[in-house]
C-alpha atoms as a PDB file:
ATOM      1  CA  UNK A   1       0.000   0.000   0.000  1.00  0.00           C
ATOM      2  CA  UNK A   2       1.409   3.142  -0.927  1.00  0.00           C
ATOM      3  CA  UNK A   3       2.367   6.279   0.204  1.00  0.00           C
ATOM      4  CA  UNK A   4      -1.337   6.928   0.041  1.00  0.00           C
ATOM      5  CA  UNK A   5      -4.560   8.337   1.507  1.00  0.00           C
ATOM      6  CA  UNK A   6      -4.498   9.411   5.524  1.00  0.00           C
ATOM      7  CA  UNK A   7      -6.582  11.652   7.578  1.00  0.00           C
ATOM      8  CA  UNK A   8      -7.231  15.195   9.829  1.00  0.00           C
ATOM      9  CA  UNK A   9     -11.298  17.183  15.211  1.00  0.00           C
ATOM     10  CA  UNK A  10     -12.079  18.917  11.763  1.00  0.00           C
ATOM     11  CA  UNK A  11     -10.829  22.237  13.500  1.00  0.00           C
ATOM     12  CA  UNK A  12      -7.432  21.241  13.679  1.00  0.00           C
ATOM     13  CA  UNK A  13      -6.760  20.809   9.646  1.00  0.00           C
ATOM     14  CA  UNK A  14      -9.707  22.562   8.697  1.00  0.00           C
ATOM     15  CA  UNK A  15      -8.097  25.691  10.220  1.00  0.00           C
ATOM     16  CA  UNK A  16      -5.607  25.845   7.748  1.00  0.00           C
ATOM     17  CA  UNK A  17      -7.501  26.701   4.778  1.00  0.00           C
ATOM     18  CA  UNK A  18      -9.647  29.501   6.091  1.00  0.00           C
ATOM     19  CA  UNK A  19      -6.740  31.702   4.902  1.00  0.00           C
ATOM     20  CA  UNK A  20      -7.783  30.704   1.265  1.00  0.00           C
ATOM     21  CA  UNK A  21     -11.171  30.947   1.262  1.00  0.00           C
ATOM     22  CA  UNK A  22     -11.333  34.138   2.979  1.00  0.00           C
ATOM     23  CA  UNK A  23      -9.241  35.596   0.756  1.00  0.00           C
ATOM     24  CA  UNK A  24     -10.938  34.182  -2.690  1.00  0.00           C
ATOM     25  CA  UNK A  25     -14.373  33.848  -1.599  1.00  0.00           C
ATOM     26  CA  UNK A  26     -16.426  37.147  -0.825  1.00  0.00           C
ATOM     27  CA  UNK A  27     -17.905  35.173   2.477  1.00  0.00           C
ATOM     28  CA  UNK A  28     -16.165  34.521   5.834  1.00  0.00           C
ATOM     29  CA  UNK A  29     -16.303  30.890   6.165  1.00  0.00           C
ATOM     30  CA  UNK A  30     -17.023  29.315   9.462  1.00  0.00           C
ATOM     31  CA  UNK A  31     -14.395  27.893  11.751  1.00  0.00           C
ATOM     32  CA  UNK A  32     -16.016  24.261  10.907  1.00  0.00           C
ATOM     33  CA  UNK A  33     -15.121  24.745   7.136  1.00  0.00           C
ATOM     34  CA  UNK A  34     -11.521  25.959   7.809  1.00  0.00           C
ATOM     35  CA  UNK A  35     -10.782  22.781   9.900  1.00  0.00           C
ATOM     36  CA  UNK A  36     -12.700  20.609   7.491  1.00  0.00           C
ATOM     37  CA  UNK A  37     -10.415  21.593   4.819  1.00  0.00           C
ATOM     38  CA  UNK A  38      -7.276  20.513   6.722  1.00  0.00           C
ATOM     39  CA  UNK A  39      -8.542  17.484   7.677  1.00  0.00           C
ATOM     40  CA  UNK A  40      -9.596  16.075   4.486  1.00  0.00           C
ATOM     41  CA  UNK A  41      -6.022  17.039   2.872  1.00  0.00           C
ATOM     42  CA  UNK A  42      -4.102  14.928   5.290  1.00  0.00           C
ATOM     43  CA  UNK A  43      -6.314  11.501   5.088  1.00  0.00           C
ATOM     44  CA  UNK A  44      -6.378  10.946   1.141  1.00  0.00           C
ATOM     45  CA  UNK A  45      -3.129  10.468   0.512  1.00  0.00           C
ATOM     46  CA  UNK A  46      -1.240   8.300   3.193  1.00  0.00           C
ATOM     47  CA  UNK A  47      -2.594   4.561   2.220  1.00  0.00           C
ATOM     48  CA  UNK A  48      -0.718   4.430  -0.862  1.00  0.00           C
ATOM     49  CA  UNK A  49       1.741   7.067  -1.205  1.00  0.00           C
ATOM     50  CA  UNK A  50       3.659   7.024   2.064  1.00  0.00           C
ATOM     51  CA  UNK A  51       5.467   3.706   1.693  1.00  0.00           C
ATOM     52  CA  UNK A  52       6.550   3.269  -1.900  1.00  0.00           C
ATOM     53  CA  UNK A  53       8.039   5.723  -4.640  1.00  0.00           C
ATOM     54  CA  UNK A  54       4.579   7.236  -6.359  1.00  0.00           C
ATOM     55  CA  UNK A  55       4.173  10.302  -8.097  1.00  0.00           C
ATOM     56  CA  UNK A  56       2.093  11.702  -5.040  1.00  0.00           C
ATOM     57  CA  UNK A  57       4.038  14.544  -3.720  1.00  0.00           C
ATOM     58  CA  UNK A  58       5.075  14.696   0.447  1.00  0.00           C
ATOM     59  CA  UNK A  59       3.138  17.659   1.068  1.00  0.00           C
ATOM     60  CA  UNK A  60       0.281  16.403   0.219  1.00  0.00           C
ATOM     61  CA  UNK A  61       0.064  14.067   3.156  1.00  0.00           C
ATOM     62  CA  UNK A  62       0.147  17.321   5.490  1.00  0.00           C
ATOM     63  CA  UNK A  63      -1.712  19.280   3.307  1.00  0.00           C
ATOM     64  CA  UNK A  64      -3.431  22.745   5.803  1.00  0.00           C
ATOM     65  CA  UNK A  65      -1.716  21.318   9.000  1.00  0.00           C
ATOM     66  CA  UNK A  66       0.726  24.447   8.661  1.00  0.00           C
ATOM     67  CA  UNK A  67      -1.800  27.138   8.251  1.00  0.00           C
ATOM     68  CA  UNK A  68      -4.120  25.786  11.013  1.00  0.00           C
ATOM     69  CA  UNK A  69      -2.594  27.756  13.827  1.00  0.00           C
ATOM     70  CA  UNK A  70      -2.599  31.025  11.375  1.00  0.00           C
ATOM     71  CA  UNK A  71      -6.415  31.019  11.957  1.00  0.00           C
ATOM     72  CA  UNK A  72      -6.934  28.692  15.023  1.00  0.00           C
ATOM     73  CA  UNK A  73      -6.061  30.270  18.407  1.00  0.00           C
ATOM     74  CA  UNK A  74      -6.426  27.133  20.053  1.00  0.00           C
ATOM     75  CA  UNK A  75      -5.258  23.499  18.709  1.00  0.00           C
ATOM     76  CA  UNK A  76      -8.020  20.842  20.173  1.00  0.00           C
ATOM     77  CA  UNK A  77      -6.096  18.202  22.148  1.00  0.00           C
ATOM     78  CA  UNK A  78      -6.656  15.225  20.239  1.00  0.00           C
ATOM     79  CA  UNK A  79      -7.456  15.202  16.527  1.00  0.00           C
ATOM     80  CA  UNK A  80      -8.438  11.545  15.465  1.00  0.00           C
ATOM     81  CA  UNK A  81      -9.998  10.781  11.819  1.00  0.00           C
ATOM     82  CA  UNK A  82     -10.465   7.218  10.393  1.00  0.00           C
ATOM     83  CA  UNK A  83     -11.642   5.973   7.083  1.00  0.00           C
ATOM     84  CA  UNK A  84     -10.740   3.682   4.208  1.00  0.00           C
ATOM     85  CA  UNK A  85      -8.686   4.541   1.125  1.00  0.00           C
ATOM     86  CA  UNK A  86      -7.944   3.558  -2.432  1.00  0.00           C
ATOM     87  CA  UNK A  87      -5.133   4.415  -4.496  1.00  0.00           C
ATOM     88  CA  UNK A  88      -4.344   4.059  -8.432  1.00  0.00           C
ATOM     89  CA  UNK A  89      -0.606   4.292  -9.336  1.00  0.00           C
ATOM     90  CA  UNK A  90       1.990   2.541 -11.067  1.00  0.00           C
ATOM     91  CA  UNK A  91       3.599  -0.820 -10.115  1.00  0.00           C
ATOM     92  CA  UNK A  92       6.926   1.077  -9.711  1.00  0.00           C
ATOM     93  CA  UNK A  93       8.269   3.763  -9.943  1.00  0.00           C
ATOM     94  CA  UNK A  94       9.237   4.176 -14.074  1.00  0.00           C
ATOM     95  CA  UNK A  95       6.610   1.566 -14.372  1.00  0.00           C
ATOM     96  CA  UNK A  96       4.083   1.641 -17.318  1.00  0.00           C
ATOM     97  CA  UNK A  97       1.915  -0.879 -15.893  1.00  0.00           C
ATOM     98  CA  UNK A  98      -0.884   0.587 -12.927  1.00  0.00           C
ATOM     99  CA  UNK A  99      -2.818  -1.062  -9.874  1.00  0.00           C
ATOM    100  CA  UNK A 100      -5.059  -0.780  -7.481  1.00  0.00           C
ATOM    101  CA  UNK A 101      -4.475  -1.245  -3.951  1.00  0.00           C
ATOM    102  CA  UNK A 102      -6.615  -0.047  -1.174  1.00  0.00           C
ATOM    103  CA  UNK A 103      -6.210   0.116   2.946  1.00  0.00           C
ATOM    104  CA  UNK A 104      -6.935   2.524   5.960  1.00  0.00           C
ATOM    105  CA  UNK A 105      -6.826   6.246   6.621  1.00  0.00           C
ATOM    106  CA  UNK A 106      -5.729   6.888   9.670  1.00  0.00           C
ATOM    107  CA  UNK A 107      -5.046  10.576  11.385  1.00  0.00           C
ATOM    108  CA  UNK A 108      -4.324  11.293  15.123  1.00  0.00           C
ATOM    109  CA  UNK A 109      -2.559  14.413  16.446  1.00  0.00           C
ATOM    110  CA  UNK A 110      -1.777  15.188  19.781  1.00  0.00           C
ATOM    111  CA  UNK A 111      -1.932  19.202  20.237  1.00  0.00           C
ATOM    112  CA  UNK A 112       0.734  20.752  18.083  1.00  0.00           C
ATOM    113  CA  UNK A 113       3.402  17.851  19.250  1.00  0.00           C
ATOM    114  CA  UNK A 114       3.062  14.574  18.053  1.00  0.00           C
ATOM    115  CA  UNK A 115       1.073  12.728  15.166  1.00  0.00           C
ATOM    116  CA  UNK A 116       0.503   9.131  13.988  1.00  0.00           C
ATOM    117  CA  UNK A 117      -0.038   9.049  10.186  1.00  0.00           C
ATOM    118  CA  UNK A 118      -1.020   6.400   7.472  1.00  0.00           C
ATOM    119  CA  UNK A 119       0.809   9.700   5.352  1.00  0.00           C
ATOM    120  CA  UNK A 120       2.900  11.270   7.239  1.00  0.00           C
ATOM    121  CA  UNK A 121       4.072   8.550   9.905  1.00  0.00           C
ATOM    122  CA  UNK A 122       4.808   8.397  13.303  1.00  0.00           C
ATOM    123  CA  UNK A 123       6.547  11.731  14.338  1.00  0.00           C
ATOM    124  CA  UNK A 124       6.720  14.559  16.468  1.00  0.00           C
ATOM    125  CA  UNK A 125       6.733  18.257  15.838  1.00  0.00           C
ATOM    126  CA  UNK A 126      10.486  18.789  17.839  1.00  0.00           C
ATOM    127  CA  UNK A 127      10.158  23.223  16.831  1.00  0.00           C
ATOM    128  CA  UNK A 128       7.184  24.984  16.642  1.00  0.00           C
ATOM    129  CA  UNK A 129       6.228  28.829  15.854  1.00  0.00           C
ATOM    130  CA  UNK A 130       2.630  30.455  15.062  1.00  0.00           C
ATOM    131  CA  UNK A 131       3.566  29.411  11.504  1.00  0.00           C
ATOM    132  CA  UNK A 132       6.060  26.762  10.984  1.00  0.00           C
ATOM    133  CA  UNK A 133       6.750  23.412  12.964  1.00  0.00           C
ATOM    134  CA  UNK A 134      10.151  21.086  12.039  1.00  0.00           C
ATOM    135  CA  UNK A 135      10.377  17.497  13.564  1.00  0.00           C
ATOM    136  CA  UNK A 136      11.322  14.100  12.973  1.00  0.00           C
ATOM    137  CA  UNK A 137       8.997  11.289  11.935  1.00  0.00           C
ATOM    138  CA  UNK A 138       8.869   7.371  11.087  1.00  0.00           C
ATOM    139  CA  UNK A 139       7.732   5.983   7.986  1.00  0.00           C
ATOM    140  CA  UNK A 140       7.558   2.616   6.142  1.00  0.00           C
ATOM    141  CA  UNK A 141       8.222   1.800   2.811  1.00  0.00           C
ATOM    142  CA  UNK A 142       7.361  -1.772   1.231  1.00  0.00           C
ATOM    143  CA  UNK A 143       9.989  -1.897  -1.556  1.00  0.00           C
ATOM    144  CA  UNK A 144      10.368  -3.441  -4.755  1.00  0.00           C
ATOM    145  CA  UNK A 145       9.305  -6.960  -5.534  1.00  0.00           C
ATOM    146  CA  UNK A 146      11.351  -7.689  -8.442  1.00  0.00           C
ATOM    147  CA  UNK A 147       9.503  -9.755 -11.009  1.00  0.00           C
ATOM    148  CA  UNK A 148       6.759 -10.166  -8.766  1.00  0.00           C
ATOM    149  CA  UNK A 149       6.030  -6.361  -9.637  1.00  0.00           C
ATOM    150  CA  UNK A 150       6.582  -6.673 -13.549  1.00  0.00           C
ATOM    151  CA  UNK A 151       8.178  -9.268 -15.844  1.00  0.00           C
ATOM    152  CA  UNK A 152      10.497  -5.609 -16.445  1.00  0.00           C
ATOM    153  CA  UNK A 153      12.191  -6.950 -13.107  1.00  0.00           C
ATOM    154  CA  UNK A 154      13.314  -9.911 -13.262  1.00  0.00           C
ATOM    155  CA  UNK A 155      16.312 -10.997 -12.324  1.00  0.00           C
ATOM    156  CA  UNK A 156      16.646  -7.792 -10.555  1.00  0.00           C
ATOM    157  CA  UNK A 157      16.280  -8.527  -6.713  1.00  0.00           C
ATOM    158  CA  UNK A 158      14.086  -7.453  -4.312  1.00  0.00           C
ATOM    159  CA  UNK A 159      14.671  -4.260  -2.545  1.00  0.00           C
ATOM    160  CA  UNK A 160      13.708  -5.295   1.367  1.00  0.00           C
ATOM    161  CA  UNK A 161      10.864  -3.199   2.840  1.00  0.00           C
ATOM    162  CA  UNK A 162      12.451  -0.921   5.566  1.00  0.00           C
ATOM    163  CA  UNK A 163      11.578   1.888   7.999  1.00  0.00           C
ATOM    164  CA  UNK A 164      12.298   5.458   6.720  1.00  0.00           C
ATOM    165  CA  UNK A 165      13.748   8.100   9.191  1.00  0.00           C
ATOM    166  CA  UNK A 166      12.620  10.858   7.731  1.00  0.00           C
ATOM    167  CA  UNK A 167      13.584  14.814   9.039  1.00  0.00           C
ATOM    168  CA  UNK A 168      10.928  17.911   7.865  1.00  0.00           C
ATOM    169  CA  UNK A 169       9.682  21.734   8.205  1.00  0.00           C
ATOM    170  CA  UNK A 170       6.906  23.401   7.162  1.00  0.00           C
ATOM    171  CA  UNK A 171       6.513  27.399   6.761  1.00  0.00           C
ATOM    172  CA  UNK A 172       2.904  28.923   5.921  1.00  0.00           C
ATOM    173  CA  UNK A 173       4.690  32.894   4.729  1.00  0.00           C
ATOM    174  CA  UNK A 174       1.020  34.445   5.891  1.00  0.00           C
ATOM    175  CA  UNK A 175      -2.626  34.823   6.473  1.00  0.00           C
ATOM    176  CA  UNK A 176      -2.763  37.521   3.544  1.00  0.00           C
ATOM    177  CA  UNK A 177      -0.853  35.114   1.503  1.00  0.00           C
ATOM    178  CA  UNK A 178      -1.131  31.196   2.789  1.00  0.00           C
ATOM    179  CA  UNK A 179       1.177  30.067   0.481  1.00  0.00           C
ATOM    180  CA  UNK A 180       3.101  26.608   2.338  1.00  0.00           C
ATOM    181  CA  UNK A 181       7.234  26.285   1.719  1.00  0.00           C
ATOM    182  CA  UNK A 182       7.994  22.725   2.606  1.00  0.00           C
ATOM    183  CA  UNK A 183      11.558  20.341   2.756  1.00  0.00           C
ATOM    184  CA  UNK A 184      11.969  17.164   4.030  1.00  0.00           C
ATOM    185  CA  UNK A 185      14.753  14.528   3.757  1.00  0.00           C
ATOM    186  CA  UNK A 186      14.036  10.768   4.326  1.00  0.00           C
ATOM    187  CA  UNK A 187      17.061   7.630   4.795  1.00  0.00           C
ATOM    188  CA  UNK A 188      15.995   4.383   4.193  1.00  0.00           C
ATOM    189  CA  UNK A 189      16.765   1.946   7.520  1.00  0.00           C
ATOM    190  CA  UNK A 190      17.999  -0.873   5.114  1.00  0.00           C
ATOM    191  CA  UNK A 191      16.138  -1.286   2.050  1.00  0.00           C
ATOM    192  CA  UNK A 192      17.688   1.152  -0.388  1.00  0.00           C
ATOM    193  CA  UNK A 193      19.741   2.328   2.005  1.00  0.00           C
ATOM    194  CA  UNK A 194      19.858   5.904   0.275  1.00  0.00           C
ATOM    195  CA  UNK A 195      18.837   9.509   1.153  1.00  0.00           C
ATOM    196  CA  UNK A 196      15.905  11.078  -0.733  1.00  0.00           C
ATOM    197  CA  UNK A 197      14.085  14.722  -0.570  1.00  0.00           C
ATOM    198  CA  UNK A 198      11.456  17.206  -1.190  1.00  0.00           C
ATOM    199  CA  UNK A 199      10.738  20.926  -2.058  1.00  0.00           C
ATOM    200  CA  UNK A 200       7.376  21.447  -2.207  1.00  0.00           C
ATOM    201  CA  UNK A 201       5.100  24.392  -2.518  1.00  0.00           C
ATOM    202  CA  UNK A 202       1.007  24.675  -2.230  1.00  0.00           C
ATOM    203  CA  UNK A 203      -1.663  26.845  -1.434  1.00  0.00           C
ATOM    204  CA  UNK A 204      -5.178  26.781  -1.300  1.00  0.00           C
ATOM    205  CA  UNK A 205      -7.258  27.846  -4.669  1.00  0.00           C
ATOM    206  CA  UNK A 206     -10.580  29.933  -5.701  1.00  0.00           C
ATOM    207  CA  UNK A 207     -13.389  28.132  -5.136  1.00  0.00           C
ATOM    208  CA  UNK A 208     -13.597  26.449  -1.596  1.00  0.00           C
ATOM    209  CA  UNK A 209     -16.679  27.125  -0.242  1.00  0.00           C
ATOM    210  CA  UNK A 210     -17.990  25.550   3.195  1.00  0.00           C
ATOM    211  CA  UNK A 211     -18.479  22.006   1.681  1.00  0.00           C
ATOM    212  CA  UNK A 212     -15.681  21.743  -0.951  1.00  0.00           C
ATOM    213  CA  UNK A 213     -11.446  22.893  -0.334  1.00  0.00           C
ATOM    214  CA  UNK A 214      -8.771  22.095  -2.666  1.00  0.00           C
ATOM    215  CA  UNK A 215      -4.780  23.240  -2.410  1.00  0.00           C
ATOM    216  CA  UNK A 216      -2.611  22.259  -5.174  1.00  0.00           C
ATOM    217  CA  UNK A 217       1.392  22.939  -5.388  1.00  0.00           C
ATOM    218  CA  UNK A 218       4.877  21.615  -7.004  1.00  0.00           C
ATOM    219  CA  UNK A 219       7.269  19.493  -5.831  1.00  0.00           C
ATOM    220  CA  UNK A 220      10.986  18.793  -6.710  1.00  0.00           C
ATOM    221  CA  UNK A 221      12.468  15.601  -5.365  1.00  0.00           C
ATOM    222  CA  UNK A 222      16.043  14.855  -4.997  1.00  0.00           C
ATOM    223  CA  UNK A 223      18.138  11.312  -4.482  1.00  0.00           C
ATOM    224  CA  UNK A 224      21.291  10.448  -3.477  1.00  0.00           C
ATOM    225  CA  UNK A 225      23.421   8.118  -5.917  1.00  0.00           C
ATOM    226  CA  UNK A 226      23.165   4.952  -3.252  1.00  0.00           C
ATOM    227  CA  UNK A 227      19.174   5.571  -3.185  1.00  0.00           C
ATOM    228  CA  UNK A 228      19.049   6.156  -6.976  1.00  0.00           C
ATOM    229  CA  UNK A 229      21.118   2.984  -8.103  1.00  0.00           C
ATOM    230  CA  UNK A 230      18.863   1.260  -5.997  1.00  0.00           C
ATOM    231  CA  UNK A 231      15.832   2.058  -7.684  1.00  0.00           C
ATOM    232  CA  UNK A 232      17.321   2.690 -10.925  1.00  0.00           C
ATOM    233  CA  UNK A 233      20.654   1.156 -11.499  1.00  0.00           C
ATOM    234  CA  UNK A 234      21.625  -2.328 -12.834  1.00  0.00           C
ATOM    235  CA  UNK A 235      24.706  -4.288 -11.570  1.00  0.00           C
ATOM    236  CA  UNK A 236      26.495  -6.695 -13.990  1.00  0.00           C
ATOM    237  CA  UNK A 237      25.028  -8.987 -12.514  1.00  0.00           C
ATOM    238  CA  UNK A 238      21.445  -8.314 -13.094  1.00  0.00           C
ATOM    239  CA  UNK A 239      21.832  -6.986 -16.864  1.00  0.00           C
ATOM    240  CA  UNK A 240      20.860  -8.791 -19.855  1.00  0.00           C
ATOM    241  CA  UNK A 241      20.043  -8.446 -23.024  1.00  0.00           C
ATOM    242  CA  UNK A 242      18.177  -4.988 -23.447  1.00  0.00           C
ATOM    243  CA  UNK A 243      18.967  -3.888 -20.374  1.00  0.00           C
ATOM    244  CA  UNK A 244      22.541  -3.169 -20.232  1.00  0.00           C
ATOM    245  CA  UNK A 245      24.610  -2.769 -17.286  1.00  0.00           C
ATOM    246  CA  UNK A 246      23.760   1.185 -15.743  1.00  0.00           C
ATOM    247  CA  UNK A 247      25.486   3.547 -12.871  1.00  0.00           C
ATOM    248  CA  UNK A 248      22.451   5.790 -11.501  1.00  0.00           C
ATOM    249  CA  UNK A 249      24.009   9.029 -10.445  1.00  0.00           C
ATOM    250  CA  UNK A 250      22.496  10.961  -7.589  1.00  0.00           C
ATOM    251  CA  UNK A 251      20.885  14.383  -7.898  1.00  0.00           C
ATOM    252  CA  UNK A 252      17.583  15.683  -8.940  1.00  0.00           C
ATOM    253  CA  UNK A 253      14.789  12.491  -9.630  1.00  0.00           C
ATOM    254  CA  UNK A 254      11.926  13.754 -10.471  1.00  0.00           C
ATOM    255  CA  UNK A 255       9.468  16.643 -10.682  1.00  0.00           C
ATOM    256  CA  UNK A 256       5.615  17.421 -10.704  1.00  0.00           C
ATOM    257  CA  UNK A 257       2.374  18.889  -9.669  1.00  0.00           C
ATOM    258  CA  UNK A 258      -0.432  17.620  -7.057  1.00  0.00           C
ATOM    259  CA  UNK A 259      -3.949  18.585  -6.623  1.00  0.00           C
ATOM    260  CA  UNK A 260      -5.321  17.534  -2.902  1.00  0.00           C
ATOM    261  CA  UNK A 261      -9.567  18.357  -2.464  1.00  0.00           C
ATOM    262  CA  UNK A 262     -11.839  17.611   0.590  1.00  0.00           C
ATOM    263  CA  UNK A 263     -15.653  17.547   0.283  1.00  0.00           C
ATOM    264  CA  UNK A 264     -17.429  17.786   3.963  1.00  0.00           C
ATOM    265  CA  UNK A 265     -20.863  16.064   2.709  1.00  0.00           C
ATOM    266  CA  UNK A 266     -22.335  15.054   6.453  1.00  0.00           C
ATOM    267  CA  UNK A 267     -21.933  16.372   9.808  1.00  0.00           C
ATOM    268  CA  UNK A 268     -18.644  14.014  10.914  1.00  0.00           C
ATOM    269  CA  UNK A 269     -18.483  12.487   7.177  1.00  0.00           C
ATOM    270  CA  UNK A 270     -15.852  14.006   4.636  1.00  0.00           C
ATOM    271  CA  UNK A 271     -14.154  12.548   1.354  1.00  0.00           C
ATOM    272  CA  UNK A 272     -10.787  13.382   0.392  1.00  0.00           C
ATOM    273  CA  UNK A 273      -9.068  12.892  -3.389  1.00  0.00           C
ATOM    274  CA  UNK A 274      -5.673  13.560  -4.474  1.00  0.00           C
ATOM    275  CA  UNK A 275      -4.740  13.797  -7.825  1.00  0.00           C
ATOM    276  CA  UNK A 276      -0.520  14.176  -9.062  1.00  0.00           C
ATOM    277  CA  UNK A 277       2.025  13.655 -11.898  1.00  0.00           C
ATOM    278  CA  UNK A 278       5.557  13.407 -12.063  1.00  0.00           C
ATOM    279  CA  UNK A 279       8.322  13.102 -14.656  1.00  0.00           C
ATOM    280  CA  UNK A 280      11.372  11.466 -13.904  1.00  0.00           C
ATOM    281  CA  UNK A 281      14.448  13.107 -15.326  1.00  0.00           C
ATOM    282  CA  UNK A 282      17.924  12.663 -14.743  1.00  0.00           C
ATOM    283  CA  UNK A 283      19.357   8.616 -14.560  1.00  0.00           C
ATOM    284  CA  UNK A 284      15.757   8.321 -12.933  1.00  0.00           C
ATOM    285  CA  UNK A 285      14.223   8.801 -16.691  1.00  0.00           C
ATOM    286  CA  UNK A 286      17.503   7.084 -18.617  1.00  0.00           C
ATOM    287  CA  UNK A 287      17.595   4.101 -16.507  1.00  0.00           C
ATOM    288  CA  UNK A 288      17.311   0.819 -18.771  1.00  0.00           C
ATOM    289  CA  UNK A 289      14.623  -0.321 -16.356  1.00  0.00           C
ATOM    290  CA  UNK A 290      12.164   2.529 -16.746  1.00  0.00           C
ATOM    291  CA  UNK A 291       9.122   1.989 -18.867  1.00  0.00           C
ATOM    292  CA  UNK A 292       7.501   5.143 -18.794  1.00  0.00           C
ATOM    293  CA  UNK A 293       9.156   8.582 -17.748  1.00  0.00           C
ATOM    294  CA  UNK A 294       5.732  10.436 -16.916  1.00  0.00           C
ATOM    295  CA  UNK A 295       3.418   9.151 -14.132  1.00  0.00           C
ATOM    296  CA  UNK A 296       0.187   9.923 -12.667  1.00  0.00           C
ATOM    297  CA  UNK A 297      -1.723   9.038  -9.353  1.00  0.00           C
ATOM    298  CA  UNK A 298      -4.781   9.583  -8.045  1.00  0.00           C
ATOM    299  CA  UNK A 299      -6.625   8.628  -4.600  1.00  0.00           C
ATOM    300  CA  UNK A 300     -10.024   8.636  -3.031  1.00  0.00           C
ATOM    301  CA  UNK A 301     -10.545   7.810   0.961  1.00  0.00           C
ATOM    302  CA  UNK A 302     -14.133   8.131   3.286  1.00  0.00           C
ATOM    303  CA  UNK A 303     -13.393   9.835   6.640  1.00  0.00           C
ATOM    304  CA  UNK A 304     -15.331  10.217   9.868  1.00  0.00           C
ATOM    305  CA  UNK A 305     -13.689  12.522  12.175  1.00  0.00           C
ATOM    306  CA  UNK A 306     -15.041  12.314  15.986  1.00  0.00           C
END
């Protein structure tokens, strides 16, 4: 299951987007809609996205959490949203093949300090200001199955699933302008064994209203050559004929564009979609094992938040 769908007391998210809609829409919406919009941005994407390479960018698993305390003065104690998710991406990453796989959503934040994540992971917020936290979180990703994944694969070994360290800040500049700056770096605790990265950007968009929020934002990821020949490279051993033996150079993997939208349609009830594409570049798109250089995925997940 991916690095995909994951949830957000609405307040807590919800809180976050107020700063868009107040400044696109001509009506003040109400402190349920604000929360409601960070909530749903968090829970759609952790079930598939979070624990194997998919074009889904890393902010959208936090998507609003930074600009919730811009227009909250007072984080609820416990934030806990559950639901069920279902992601479409491709088998791999480079892959031209796509499945299906579906799972949990699963959100729970503790104030403004800690937070266990189908998305983001298990981590705590270690610096916090009005608007910007930094911490340190645990993640999981499942790996590569070899031929098990595509015929494209085999003889090329399994990469082990591992836990991910993984180190992050957000910054939300302003309520006038709630545009979201965020980095993280992850290292793979066996596995690939490599570093990998994000710069992301997002705001939220025209339109939102008090049933319907949307952000949407660029992202630039970044590998390390141990992390990239992992994924990418092919020993001596493991070439053959048309696919020749290839040295995957670190440095900048991929790059692309994510749309993340929450519709509040009952009272505790909320649905959450994220939508994203990427294009590989680099040894990532010249690598003899990658089938397709341009990659989309999209997931849908059913929250209740109590």
């Amino acid at each position: 299951m991916a690095h995909g769908p994951r949830a957000r007391n609405l307040t807590a998210r919800l809180a976050g987007v107020e700063a868009a809609v107040t400044e696109f829409t001509p009506r003040r919406p109400s402190p349920r809609i604000v929360l409601l919009l960070a909530a749903g941005a968090m829970l759609a994407p952790g079930l598939a996205s979070a624990q194997t390479p998919a074009p889904l960018a890393e902010w959208q698993f936090s998507a609003g959490i930074p600009l919730q305390k811009l227009f909250q003065d007072e984080i609820p104690d416990w934030q806990v949203r559950l639901g069920g998710a279902a992601m479409v991406r491709p088998r791999y990453d480079g892959s031209s093949e796509y499945i299906v796989v579906g799972g949990p959503s699963i959100d729970i934040r503790y104030r403004d300090l800690a937070f266990a994540s189908i998305g983001e992971g298990l981590g705590v917020n270690l610096l916090r200001g009005k608007n910007w936290r930094a911490g340190v979180a645990l993640t999981y990703n499942l790996g590569r199955r070899g031929k098990e994944d595509s015929p494209h694969l085999d003889g090329m070994g399994n990469i082990s699933p591992a836990p991910e360290a993984k180190l992050f800040a957000d910054y939300a500049v302003s309520k006038e302008f709630p545009l979201v700056l965020r980095v993280d770096a992850r290292r793979s605790l066996g596995g690939s064994d490599g570093w990998v990265g994000d710069i992301g950007a997002y705001m939220p968009l025209p339109g939102s209203s008090e049933k319907f929020f949307w952000f949407a934002g660029p992202t630039i990821t970044l590998a390390d050559s141990r992390y990239m020949n992992a994924w990418y490279g092919v020993s001596a051993t493991q070439a053959r004929a048309g696919r020749p033996e290839f040295h995957a150079r670190g440095g900048i993997k991929s790059y692309g564009f994510g749309v993340t939208s929450v519709w509040y349609f009952a009272k505790h009830w909320f649905a959450s979609w994220d939508v994203a594409i990427s294009q590989l570049t680099g040894d990532a798109a010249n690598s003899p094992i990658t089938r397709k250089t341009t990659n989309g995925v999209f997931d849908f997940s059913v929250n209740y938040e109590f």
